[in-house]
C-alpha atoms as a PDB file:
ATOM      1  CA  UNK A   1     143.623 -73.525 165.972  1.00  0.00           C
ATOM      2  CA  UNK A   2     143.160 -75.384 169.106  1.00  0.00           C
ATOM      3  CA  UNK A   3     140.539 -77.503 170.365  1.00  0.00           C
ATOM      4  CA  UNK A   4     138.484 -76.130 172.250  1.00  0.00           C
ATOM      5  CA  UNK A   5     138.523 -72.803 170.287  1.00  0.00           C
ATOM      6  CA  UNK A   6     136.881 -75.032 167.971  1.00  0.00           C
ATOM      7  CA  UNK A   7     134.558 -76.526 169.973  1.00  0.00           C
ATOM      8  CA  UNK A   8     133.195 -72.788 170.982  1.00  0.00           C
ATOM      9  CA  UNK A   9     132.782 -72.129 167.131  1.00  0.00           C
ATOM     10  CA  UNK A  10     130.871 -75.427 166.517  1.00  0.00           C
ATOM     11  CA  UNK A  11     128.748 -74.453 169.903  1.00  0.00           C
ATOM     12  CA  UNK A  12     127.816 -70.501 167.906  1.00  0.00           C
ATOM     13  CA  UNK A  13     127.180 -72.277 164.403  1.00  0.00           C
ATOM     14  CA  UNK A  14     125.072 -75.185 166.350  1.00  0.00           C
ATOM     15  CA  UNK A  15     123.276 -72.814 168.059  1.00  0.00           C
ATOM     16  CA  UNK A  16     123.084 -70.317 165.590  1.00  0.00           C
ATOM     17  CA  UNK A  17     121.122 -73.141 163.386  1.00  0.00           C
ATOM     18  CA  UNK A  18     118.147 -73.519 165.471  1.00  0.00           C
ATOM     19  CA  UNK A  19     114.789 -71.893 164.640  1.00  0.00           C
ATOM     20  CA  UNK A  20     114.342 -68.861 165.496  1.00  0.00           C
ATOM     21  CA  UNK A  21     118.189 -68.474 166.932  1.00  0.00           C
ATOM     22  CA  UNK A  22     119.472 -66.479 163.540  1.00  0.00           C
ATOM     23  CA  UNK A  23     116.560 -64.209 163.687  1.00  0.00           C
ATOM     24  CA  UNK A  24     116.911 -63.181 168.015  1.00  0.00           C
ATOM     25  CA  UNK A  25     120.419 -62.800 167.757  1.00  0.00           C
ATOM     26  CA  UNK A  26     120.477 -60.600 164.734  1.00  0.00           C
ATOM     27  CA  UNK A  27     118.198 -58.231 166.009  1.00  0.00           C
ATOM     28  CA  UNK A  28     119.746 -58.076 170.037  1.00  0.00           C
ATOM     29  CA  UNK A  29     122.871 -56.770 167.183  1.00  0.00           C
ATOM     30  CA  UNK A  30     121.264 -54.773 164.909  1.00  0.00           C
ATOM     31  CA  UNK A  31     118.157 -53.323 167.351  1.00  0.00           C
ATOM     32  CA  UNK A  32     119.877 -53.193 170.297  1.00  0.00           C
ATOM     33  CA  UNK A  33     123.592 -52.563 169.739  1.00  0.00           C
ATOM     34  CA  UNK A  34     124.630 -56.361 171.343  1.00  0.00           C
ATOM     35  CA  UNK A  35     127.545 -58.447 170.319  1.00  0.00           C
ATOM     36  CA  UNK A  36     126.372 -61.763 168.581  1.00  0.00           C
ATOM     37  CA  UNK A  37     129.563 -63.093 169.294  1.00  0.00           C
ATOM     38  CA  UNK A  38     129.821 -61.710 173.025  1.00  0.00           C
ATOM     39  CA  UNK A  39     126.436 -62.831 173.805  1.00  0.00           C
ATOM     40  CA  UNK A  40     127.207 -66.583 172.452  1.00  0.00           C
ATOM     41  CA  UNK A  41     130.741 -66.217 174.853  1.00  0.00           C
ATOM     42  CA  UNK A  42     128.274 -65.988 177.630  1.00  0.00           C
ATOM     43  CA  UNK A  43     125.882 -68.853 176.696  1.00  0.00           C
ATOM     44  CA  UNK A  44     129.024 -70.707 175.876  1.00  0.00           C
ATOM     45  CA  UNK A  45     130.588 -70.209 179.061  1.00  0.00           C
ATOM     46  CA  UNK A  46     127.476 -71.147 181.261  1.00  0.00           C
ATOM     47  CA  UNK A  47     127.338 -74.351 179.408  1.00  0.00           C
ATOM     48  CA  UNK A  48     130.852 -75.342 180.060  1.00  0.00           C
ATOM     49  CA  UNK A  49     130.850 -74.434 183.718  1.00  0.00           C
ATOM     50  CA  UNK A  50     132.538 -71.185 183.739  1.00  0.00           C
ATOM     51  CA  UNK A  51     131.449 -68.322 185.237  1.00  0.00           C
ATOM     52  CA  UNK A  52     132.670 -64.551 184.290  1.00  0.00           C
ATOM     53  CA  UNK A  53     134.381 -62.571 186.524  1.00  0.00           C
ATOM     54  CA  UNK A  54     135.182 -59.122 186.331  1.00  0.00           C
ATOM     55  CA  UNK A  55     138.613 -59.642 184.890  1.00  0.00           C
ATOM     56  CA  UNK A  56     137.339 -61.699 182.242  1.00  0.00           C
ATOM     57  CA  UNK A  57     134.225 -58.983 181.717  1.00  0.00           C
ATOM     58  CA  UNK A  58     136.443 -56.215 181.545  1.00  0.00           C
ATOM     59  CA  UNK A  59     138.727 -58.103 178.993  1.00  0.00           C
ATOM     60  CA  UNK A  60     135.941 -59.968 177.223  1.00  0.00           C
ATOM     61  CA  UNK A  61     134.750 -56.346 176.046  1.00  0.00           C
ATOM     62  CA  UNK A  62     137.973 -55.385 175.500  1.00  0.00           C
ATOM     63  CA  UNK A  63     138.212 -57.958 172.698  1.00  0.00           C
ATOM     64  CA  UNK A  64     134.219 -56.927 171.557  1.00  0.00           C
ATOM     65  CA  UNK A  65     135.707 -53.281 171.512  1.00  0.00           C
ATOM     66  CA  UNK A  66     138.749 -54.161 169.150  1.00  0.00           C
ATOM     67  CA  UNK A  67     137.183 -57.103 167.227  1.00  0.00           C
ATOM     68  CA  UNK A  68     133.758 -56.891 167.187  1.00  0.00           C
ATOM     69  CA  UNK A  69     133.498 -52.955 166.864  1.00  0.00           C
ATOM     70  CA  UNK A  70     136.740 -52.263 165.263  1.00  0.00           C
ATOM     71  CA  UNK A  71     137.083 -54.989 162.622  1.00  0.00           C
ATOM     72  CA  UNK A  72     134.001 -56.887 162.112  1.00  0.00           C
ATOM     73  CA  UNK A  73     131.616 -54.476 162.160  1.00  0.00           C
ATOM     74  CA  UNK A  74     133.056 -52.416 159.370  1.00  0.00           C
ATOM     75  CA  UNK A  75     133.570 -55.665 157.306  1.00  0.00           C
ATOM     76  CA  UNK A  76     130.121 -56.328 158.416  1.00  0.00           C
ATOM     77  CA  UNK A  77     128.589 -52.606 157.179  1.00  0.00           C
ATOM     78  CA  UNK A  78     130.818 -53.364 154.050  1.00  0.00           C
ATOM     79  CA  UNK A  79     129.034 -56.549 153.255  1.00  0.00           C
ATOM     80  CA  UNK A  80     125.825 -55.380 153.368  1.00  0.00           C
ATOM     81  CA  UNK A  81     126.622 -52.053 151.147  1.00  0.00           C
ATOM     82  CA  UNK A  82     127.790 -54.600 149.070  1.00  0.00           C
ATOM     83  CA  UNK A  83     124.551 -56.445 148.378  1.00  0.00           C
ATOM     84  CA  UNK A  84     122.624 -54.385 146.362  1.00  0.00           C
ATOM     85  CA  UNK A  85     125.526 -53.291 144.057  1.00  0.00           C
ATOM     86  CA  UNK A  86     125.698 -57.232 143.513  1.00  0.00           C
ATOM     87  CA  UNK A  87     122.720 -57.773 141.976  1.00  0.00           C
ATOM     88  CA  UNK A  88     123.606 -58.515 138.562  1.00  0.00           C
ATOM     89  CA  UNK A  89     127.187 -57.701 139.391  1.00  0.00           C
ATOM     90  CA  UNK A  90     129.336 -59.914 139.178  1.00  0.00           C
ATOM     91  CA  UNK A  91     132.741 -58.306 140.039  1.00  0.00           C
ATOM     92  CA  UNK A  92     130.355 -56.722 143.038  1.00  0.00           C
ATOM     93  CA  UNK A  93     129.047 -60.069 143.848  1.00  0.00           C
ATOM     94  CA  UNK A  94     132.882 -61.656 143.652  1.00  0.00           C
ATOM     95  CA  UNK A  95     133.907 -58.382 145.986  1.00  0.00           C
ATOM     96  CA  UNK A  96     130.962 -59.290 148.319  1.00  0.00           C
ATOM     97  CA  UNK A  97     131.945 -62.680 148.826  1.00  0.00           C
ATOM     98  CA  UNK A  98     135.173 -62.177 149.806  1.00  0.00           C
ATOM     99  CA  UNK A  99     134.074 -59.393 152.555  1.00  0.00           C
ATOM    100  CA  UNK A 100     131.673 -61.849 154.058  1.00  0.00           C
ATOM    101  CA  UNK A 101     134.710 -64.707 153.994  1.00  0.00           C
ATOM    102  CA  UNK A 102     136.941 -62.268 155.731  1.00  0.00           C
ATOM    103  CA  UNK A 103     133.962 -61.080 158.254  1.00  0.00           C
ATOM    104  CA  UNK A 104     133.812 -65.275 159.414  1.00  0.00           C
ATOM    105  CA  UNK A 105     137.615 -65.222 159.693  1.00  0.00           C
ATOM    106  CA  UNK A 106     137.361 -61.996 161.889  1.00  0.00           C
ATOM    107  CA  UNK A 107     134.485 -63.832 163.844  1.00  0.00           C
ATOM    108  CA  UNK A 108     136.567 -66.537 164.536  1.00  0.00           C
ATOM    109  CA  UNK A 109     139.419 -65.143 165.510  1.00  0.00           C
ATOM    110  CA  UNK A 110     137.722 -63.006 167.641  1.00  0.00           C
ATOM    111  CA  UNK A 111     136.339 -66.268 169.170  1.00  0.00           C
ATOM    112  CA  UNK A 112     139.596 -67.760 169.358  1.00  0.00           C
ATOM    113  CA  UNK A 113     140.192 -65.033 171.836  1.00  0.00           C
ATOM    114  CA  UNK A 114     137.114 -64.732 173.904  1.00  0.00           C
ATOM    115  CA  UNK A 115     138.055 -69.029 174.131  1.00  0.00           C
ATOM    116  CA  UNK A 116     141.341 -68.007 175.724  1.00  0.00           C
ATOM    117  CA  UNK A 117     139.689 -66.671 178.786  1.00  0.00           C
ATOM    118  CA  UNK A 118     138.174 -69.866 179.978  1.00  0.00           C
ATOM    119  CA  UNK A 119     141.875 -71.432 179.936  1.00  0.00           C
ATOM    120  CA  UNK A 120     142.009 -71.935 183.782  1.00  0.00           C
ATOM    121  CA  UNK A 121     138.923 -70.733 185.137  1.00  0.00           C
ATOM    122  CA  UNK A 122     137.140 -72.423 188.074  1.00  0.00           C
ATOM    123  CA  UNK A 123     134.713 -74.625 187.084  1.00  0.00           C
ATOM    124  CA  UNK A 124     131.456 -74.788 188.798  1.00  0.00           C
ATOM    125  CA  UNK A 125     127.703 -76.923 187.799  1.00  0.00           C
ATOM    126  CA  UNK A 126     127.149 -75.837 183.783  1.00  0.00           C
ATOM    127  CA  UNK A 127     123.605 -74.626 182.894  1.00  0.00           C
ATOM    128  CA  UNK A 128     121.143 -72.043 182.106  1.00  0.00           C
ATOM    129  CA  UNK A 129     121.707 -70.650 185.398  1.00  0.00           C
ATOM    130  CA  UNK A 130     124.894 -69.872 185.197  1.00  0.00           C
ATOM    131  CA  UNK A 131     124.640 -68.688 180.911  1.00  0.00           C
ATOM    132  CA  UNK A 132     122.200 -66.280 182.395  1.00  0.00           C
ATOM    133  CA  UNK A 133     124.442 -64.962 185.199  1.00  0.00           C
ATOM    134  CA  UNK A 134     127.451 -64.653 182.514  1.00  0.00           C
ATOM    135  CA  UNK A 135     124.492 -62.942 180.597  1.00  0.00           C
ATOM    136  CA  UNK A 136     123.269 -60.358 183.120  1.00  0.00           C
ATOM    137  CA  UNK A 137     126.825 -59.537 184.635  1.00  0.00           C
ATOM    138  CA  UNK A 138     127.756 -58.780 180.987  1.00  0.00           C
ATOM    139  CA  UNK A 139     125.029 -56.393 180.108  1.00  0.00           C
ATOM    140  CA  UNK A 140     125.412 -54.742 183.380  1.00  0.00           C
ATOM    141  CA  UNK A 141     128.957 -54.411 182.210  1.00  0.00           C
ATOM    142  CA  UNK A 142     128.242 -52.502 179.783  1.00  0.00           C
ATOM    143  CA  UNK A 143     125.111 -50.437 181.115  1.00  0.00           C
ATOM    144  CA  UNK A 144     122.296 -52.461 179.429  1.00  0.00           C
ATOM    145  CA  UNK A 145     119.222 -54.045 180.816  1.00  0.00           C
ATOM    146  CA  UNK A 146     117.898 -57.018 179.738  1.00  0.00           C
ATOM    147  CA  UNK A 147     114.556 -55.821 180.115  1.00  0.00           C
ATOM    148  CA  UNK A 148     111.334 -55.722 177.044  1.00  0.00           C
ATOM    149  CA  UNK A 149     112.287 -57.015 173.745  1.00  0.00           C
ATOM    150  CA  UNK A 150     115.886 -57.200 174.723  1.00  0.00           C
ATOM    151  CA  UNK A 151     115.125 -59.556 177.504  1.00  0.00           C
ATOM    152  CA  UNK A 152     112.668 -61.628 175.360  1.00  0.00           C
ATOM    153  CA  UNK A 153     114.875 -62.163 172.815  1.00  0.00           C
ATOM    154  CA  UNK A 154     117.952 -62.998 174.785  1.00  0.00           C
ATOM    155  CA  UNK A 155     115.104 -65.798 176.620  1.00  0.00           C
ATOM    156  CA  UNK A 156     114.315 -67.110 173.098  1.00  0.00           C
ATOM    157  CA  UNK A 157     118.413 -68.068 172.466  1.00  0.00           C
ATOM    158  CA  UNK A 158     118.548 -69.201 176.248  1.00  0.00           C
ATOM    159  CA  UNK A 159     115.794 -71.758 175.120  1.00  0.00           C
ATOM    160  CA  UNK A 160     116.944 -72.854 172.392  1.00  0.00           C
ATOM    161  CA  UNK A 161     120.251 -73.228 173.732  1.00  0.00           C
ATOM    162  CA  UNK A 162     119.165 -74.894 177.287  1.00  0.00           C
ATOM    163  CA  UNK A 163     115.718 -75.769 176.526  1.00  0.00           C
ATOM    164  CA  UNK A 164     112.406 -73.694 177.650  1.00  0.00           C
ATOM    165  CA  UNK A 165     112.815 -72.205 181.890  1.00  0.00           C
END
């Protein structure tokens, strides 16, 4: 795996660690019907000085559509059917595991791939700015406002990720 496909999966778990990060993210997925990985592509991009166009929009959901909706979110569904049958299971609990390794080696891949877009692109100043520009041209992409408790949480990961507006 190459470098900087690396450095956009140690940007998700870095982020992903902060308070409060975990929490906003999983519900934009499971409340609002958002990509967790999609929506870090965005914030990733912004900080690294590259904005997305409509080419890389249109094939930046193409990848959410085949990864995110057609393999990890099966895997993911999977998982958590899983976790109940694991309690004091251990063949479920082994089972379990190894759908949750396999969801992380879908994520990444899946990131490896959203990485590949940037290869090239014109760079321009990084920032919040510009994460919440990749942001908003995204959701309009796919028909969704930012607006209420989408729009809140989305401002919570901005902050954490760029610091407070």
């Amino acid at each position: 795996m190459g470098k900087m496909a690396d450095d956009f999966w140690d940007f998700s778990l870095a982020l992903y660690a902060r308070p409060g990060v975990e929490q906003a993210l999983l519900a934009l997925q499971d409340e609002e019907g958002l990509d967790v990985n999609l929506i870090l592509f965005c914030l990733y991009a912004g900080a690294r000085g590259r904005p997305l166009d409509g080419g890389a929009l249109g094939t930046m959901r193409g990848i959410g559509a085949g990864w995110g909706q057609g393999v990890i979110a099966p895997l993911r569904a999977a998982r958590r059917a899983l976790k109940p049958l694991a309690e004091g299971d251990a063949a479920a609990a082994c089972l379990r595991a190894e759908v949750k390794r396999l969801e992380l080696a879908a994520e990444k891949e899946m990131q490896v791939r959203l990485e590949a877009l940037l290869a090239g692109a014109t760079l321009v100043p990084p920032g919040r700015g510009l994460a919440e520009r990749n942001l908003a041209a995204w959701l309009e992409s796919e028909g969704k406002a930012s607006a209420g408790r989408c729009g809140e949480r989305l401002a919570q990961v901005l902050d954490a990720c760029f610091g407070a507006a």
